[in-house]
C-alpha atoms as a PDB file:
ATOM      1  CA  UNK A   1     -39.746 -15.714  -2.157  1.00  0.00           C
ATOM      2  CA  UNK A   2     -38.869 -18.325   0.405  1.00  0.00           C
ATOM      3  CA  UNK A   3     -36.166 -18.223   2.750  1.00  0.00           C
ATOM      4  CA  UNK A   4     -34.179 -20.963   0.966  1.00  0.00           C
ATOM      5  CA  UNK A   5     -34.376 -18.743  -1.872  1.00  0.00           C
ATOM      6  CA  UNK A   6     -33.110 -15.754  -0.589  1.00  0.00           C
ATOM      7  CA  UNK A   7     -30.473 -17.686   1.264  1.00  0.00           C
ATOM      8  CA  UNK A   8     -29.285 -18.940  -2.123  1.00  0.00           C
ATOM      9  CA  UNK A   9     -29.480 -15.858  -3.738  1.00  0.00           C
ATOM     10  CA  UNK A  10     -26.948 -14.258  -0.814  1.00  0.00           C
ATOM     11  CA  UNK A  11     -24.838 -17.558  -1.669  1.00  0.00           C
ATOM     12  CA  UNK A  12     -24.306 -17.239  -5.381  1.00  0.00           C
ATOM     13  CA  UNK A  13     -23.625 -13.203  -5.324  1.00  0.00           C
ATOM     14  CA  UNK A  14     -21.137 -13.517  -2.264  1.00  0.00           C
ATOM     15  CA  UNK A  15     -19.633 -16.965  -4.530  1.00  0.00           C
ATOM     16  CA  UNK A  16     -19.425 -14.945  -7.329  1.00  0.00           C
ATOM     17  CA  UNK A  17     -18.067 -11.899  -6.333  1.00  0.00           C
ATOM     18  CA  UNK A  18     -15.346 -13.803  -4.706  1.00  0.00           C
ATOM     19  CA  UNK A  19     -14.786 -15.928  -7.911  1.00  0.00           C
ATOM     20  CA  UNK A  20     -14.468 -12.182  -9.734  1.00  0.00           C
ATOM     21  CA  UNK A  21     -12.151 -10.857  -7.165  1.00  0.00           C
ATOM     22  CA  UNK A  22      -9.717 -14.123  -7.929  1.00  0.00           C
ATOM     23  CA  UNK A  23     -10.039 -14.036 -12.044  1.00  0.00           C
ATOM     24  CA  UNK A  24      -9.298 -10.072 -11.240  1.00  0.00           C
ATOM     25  CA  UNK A  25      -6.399 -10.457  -9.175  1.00  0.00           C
ATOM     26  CA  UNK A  26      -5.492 -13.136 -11.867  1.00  0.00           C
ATOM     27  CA  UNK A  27      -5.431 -11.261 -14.668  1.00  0.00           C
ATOM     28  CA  UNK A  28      -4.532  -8.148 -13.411  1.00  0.00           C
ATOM     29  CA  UNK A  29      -7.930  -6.276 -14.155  1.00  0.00           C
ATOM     30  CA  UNK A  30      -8.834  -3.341 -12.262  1.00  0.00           C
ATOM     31  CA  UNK A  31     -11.826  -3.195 -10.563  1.00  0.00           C
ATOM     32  CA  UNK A  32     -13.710  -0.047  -8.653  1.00  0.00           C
ATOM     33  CA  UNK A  33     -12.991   0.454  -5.173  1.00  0.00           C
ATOM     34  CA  UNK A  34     -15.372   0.670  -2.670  1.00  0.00           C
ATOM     35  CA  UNK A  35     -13.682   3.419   0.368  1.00  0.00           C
ATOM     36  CA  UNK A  36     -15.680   3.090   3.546  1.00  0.00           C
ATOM     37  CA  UNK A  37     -14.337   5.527   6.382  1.00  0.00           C
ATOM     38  CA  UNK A  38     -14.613   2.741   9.267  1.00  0.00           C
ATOM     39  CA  UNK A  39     -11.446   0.943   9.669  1.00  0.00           C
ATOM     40  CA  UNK A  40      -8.645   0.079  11.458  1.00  0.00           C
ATOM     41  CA  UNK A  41      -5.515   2.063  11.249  1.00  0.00           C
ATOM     42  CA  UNK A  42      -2.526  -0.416  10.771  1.00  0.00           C
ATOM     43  CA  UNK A  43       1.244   0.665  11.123  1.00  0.00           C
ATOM     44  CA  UNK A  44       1.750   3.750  13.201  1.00  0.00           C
ATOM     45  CA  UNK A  45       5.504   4.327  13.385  1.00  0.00           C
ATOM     46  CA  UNK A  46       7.333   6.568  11.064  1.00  0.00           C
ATOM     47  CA  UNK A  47       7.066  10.071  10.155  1.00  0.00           C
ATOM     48  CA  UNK A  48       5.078  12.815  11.971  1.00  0.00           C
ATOM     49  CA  UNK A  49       3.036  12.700   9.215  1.00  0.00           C
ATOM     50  CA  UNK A  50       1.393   9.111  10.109  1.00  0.00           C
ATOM     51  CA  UNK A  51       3.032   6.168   7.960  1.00  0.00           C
ATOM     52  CA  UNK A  52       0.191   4.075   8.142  1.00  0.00           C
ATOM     53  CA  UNK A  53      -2.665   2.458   6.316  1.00  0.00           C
ATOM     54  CA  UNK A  54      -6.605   1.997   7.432  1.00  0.00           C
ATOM     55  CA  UNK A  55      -8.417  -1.407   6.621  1.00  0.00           C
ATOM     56  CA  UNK A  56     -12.197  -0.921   6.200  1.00  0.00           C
ATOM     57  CA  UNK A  57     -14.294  -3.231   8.343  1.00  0.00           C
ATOM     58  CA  UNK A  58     -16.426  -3.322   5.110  1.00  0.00           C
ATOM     59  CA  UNK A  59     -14.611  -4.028   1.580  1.00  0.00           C
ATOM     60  CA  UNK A  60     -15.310  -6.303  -1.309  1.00  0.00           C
ATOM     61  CA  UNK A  61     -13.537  -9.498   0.650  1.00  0.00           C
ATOM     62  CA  UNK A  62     -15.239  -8.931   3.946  1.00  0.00           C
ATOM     63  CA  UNK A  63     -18.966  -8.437   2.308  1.00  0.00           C
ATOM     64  CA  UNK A  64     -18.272 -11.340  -0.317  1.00  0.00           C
ATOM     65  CA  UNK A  65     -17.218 -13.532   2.691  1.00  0.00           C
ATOM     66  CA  UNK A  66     -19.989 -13.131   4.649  1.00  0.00           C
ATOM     67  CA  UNK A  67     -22.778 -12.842   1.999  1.00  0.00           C
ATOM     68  CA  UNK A  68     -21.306 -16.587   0.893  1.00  0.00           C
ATOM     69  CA  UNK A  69     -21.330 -17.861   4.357  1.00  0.00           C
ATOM     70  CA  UNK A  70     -24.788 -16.517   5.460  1.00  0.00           C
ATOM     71  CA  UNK A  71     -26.151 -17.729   2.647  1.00  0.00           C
ATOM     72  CA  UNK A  72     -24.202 -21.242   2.620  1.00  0.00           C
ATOM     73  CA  UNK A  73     -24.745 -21.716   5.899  1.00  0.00           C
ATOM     74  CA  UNK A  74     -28.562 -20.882   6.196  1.00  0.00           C
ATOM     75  CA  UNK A  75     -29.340 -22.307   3.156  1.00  0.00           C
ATOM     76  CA  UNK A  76     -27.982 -25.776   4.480  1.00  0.00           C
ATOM     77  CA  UNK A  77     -30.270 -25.216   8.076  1.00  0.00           C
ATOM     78  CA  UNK A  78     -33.480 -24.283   6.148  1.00  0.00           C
ATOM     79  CA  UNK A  79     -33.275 -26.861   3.483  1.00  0.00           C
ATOM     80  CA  UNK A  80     -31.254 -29.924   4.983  1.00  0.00           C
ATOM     81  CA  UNK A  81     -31.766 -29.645   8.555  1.00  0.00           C
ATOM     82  CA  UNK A  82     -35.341 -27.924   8.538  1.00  0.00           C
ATOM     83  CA  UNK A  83     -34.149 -25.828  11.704  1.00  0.00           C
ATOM     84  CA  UNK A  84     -36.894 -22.930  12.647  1.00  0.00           C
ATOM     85  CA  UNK A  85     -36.154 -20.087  10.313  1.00  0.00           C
ATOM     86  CA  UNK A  86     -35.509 -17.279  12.967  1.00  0.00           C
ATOM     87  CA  UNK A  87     -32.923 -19.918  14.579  1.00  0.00           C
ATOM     88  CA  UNK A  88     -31.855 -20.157  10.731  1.00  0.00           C
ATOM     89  CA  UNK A  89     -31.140 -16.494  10.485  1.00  0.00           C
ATOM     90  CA  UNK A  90     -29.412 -16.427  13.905  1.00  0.00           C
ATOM     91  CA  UNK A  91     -27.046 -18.920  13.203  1.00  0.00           C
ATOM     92  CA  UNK A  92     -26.768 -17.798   9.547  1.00  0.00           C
ATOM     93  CA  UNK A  93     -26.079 -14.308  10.834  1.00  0.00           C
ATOM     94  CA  UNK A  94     -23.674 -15.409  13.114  1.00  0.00           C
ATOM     95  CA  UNK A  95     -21.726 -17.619  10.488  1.00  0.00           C
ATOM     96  CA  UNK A  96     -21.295 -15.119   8.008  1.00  0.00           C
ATOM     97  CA  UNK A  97     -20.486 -12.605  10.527  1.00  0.00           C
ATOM     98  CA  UNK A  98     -17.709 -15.375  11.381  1.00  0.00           C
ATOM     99  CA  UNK A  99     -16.837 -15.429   7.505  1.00  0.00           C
ATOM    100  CA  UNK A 100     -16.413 -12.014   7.327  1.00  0.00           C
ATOM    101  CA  UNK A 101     -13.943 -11.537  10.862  1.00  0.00           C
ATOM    102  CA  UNK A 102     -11.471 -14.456   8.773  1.00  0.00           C
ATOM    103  CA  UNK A 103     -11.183 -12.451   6.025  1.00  0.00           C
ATOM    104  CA  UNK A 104     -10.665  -9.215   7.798  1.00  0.00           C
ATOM    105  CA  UNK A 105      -8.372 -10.328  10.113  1.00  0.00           C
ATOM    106  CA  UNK A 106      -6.200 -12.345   7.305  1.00  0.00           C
ATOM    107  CA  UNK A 107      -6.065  -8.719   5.208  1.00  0.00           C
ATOM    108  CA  UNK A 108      -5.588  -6.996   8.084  1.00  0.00           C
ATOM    109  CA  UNK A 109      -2.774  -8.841  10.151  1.00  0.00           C
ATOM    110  CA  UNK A 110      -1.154 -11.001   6.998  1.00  0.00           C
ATOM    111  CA  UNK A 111      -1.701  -8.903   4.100  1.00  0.00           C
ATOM    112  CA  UNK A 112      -1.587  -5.424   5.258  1.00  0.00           C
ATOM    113  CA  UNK A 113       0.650  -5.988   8.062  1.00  0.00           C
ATOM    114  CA  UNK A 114       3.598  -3.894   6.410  1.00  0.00           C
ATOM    115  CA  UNK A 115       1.884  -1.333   3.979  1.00  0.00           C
ATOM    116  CA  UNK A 116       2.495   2.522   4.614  1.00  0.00           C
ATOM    117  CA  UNK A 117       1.375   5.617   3.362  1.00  0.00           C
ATOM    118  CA  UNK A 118       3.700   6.569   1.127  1.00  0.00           C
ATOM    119  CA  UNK A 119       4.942  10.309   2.127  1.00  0.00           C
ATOM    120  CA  UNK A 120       6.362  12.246  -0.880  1.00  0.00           C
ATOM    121  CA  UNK A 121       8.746  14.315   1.105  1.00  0.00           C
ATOM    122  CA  UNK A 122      10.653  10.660   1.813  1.00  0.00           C
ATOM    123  CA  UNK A 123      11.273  11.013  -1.899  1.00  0.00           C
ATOM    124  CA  UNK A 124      12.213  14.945  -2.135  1.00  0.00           C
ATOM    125  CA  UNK A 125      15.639  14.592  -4.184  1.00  0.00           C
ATOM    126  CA  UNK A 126      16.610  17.996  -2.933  1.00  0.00           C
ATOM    127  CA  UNK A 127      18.800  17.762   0.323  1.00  0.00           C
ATOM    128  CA  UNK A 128      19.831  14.149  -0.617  1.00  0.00           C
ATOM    129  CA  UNK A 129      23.499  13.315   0.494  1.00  0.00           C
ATOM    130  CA  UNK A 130      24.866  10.918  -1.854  1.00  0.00           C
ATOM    131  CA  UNK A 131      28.480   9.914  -3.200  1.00  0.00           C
ATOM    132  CA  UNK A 132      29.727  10.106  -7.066  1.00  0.00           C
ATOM    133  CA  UNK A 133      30.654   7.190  -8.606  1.00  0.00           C
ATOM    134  CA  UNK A 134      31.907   8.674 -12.295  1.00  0.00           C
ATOM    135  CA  UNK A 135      33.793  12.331 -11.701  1.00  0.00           C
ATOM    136  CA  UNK A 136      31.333  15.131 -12.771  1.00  0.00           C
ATOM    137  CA  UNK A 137      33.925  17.020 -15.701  1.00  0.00           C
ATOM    138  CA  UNK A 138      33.603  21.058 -15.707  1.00  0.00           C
ATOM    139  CA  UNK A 139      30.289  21.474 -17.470  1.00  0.00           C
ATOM    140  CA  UNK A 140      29.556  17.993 -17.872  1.00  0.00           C
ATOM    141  CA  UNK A 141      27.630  15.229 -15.804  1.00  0.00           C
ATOM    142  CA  UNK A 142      28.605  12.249 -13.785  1.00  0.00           C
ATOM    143  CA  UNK A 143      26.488   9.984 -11.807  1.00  0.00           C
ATOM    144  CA  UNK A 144      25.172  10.072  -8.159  1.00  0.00           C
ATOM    145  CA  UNK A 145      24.714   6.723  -5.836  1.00  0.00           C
ATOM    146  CA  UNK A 146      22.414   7.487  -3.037  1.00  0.00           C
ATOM    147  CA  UNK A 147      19.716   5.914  -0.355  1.00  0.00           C
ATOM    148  CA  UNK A 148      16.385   6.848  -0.274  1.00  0.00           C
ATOM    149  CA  UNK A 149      12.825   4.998   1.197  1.00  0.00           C
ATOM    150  CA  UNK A 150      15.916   2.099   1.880  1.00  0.00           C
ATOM    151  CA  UNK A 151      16.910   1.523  -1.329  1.00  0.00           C
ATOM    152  CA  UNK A 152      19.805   2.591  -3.324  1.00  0.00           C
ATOM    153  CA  UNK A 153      19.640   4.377  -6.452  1.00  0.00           C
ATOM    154  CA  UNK A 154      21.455   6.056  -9.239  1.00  0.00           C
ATOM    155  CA  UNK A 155      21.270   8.848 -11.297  1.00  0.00           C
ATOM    156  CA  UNK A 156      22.912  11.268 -13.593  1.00  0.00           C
ATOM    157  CA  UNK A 157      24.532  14.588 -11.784  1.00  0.00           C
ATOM    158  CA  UNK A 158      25.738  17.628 -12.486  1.00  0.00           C
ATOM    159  CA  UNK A 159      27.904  20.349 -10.427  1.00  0.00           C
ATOM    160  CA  UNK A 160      25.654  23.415  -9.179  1.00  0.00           C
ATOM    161  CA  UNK A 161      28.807  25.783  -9.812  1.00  0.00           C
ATOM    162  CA  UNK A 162      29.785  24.074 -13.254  1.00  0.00           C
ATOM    163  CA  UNK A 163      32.891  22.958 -11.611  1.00  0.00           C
ATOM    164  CA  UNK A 164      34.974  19.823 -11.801  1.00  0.00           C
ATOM    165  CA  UNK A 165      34.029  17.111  -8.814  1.00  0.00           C
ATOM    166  CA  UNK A 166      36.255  14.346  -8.657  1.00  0.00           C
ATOM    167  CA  UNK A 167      34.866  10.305  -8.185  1.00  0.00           C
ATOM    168  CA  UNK A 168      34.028   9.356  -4.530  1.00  0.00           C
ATOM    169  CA  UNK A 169      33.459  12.913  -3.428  1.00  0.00           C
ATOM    170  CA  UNK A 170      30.392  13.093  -1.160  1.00  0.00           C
ATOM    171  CA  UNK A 171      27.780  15.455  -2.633  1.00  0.00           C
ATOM    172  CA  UNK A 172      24.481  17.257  -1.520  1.00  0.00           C
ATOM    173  CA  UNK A 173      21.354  17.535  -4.168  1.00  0.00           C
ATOM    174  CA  UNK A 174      20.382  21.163  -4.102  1.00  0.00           C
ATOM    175  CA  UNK A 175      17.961  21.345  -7.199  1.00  0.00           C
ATOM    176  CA  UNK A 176      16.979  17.799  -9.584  1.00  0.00           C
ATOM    177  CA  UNK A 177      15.631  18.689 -13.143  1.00  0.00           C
ATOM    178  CA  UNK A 178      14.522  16.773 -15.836  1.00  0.00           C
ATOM    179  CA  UNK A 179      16.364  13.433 -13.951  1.00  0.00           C
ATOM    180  CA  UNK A 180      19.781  15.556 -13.451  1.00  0.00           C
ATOM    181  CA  UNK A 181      20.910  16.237  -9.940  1.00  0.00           C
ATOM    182  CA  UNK A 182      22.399  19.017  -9.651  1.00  0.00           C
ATOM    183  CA  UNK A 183      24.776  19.049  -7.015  1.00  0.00           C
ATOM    184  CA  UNK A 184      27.548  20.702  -4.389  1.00  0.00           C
ATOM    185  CA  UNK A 185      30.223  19.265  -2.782  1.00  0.00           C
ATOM    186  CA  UNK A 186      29.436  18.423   1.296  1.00  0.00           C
ATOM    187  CA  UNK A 187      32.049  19.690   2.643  1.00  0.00           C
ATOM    188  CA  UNK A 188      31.142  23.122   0.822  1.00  0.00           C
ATOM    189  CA  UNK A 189      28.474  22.747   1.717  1.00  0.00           C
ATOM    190  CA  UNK A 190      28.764  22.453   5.527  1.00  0.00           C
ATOM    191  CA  UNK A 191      31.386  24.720   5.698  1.00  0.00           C
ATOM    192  CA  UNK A 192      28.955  27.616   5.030  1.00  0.00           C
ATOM    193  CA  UNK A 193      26.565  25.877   7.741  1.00  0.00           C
ATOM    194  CA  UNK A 194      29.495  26.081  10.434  1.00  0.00           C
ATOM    195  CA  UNK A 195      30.474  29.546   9.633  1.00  0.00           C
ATOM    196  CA  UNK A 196      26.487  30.542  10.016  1.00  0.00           C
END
């Protein structure tokens, strides 16, 4: 095999994995991961648990990128220019090493730039303050507005006790079953804290 060859070779596979990644993301086809431990940890702020994602150095984009322009690029120097083929691999190396830092910093600092680790206690319903908007009837349900992971939400409640809570009352979630709050009123609620 000559060195044009293989440089070709690298070409086409890095081409066409990119051209797969594109049709993929295009379609909305799932394709296996590749997780590689060496990364960059993005984010940093949150939680004590860590909110924050890790890029791998080496993923799909980053290999397809510099497979494409290694082989592109020495491909061109062995066959057009005629350039001494360990200079050819040098500047090939260095091109598709080039290639490769583009695409990693463009998922790294564009892409990623705001992704998190999701952290499922940010979405533990119980301990949830929230306000009724339709009355909660003696043994019936009403339904809950509250915030959580920014956003505001809704959902059907019920009173802990079984007891009437009027529209507008503020309300703490001490127990959520089947998508049914169940709920006490705050001021209850903090009364019992204050008189601990």
């Amino acid at each position: 095999m000559t060195w044009a060859a293989f440089y070709l070779i690298c070409f086409l596979v890095g081409f066409g994995m990119s051209l797969l990644s594109l049709l993929a993301g295009a379609v909305h086809l799932h394709l296996p991961h590749l997780h590689l431990h060496h990364g960059i940890r993005l984010g940093g702020h949150g939680h004590a648990g860590g909110n924050s994602t890790t890029v791998s150095f080496f993923n799909m984009g980053t290999l397809a990128a510099f497979l494409t322009w290694f082989g592109g690029t020495g491909y061109l120097l062995s066959t057009r220019y005629g350039v001494w083929f360990a200079a050819a691999l040098g500047i090939a190396t260095l091109s598709g090493l080039g290639g490769a830092a583009v695409v990693f910093w463009f998922l790294a600092k564009v892409l990623m730039a705001r992704e998190q680790a999701l952290d499922p206690a940010d979405y533990d319903m119980v301990g949830v303050l929230g306000k009724l908007s339709i009355a909660i009837r003696p043994g019936g349900t009403g339904e809950l507005i509250y915030t959580q992971g920014g956003t505001r939400r809704v959902t059907g409640a019920r009173s802990e006790s079984g007891a009437a809570i009027e529209r507008g009352a503020e309300v703490v979630v001490t127990r959520y079953e089947r998508g049914i709050a169940y709920v006490r009123p705050w001021d209850e609620f903090s009364g019992e804290l204050e008189a601990h």
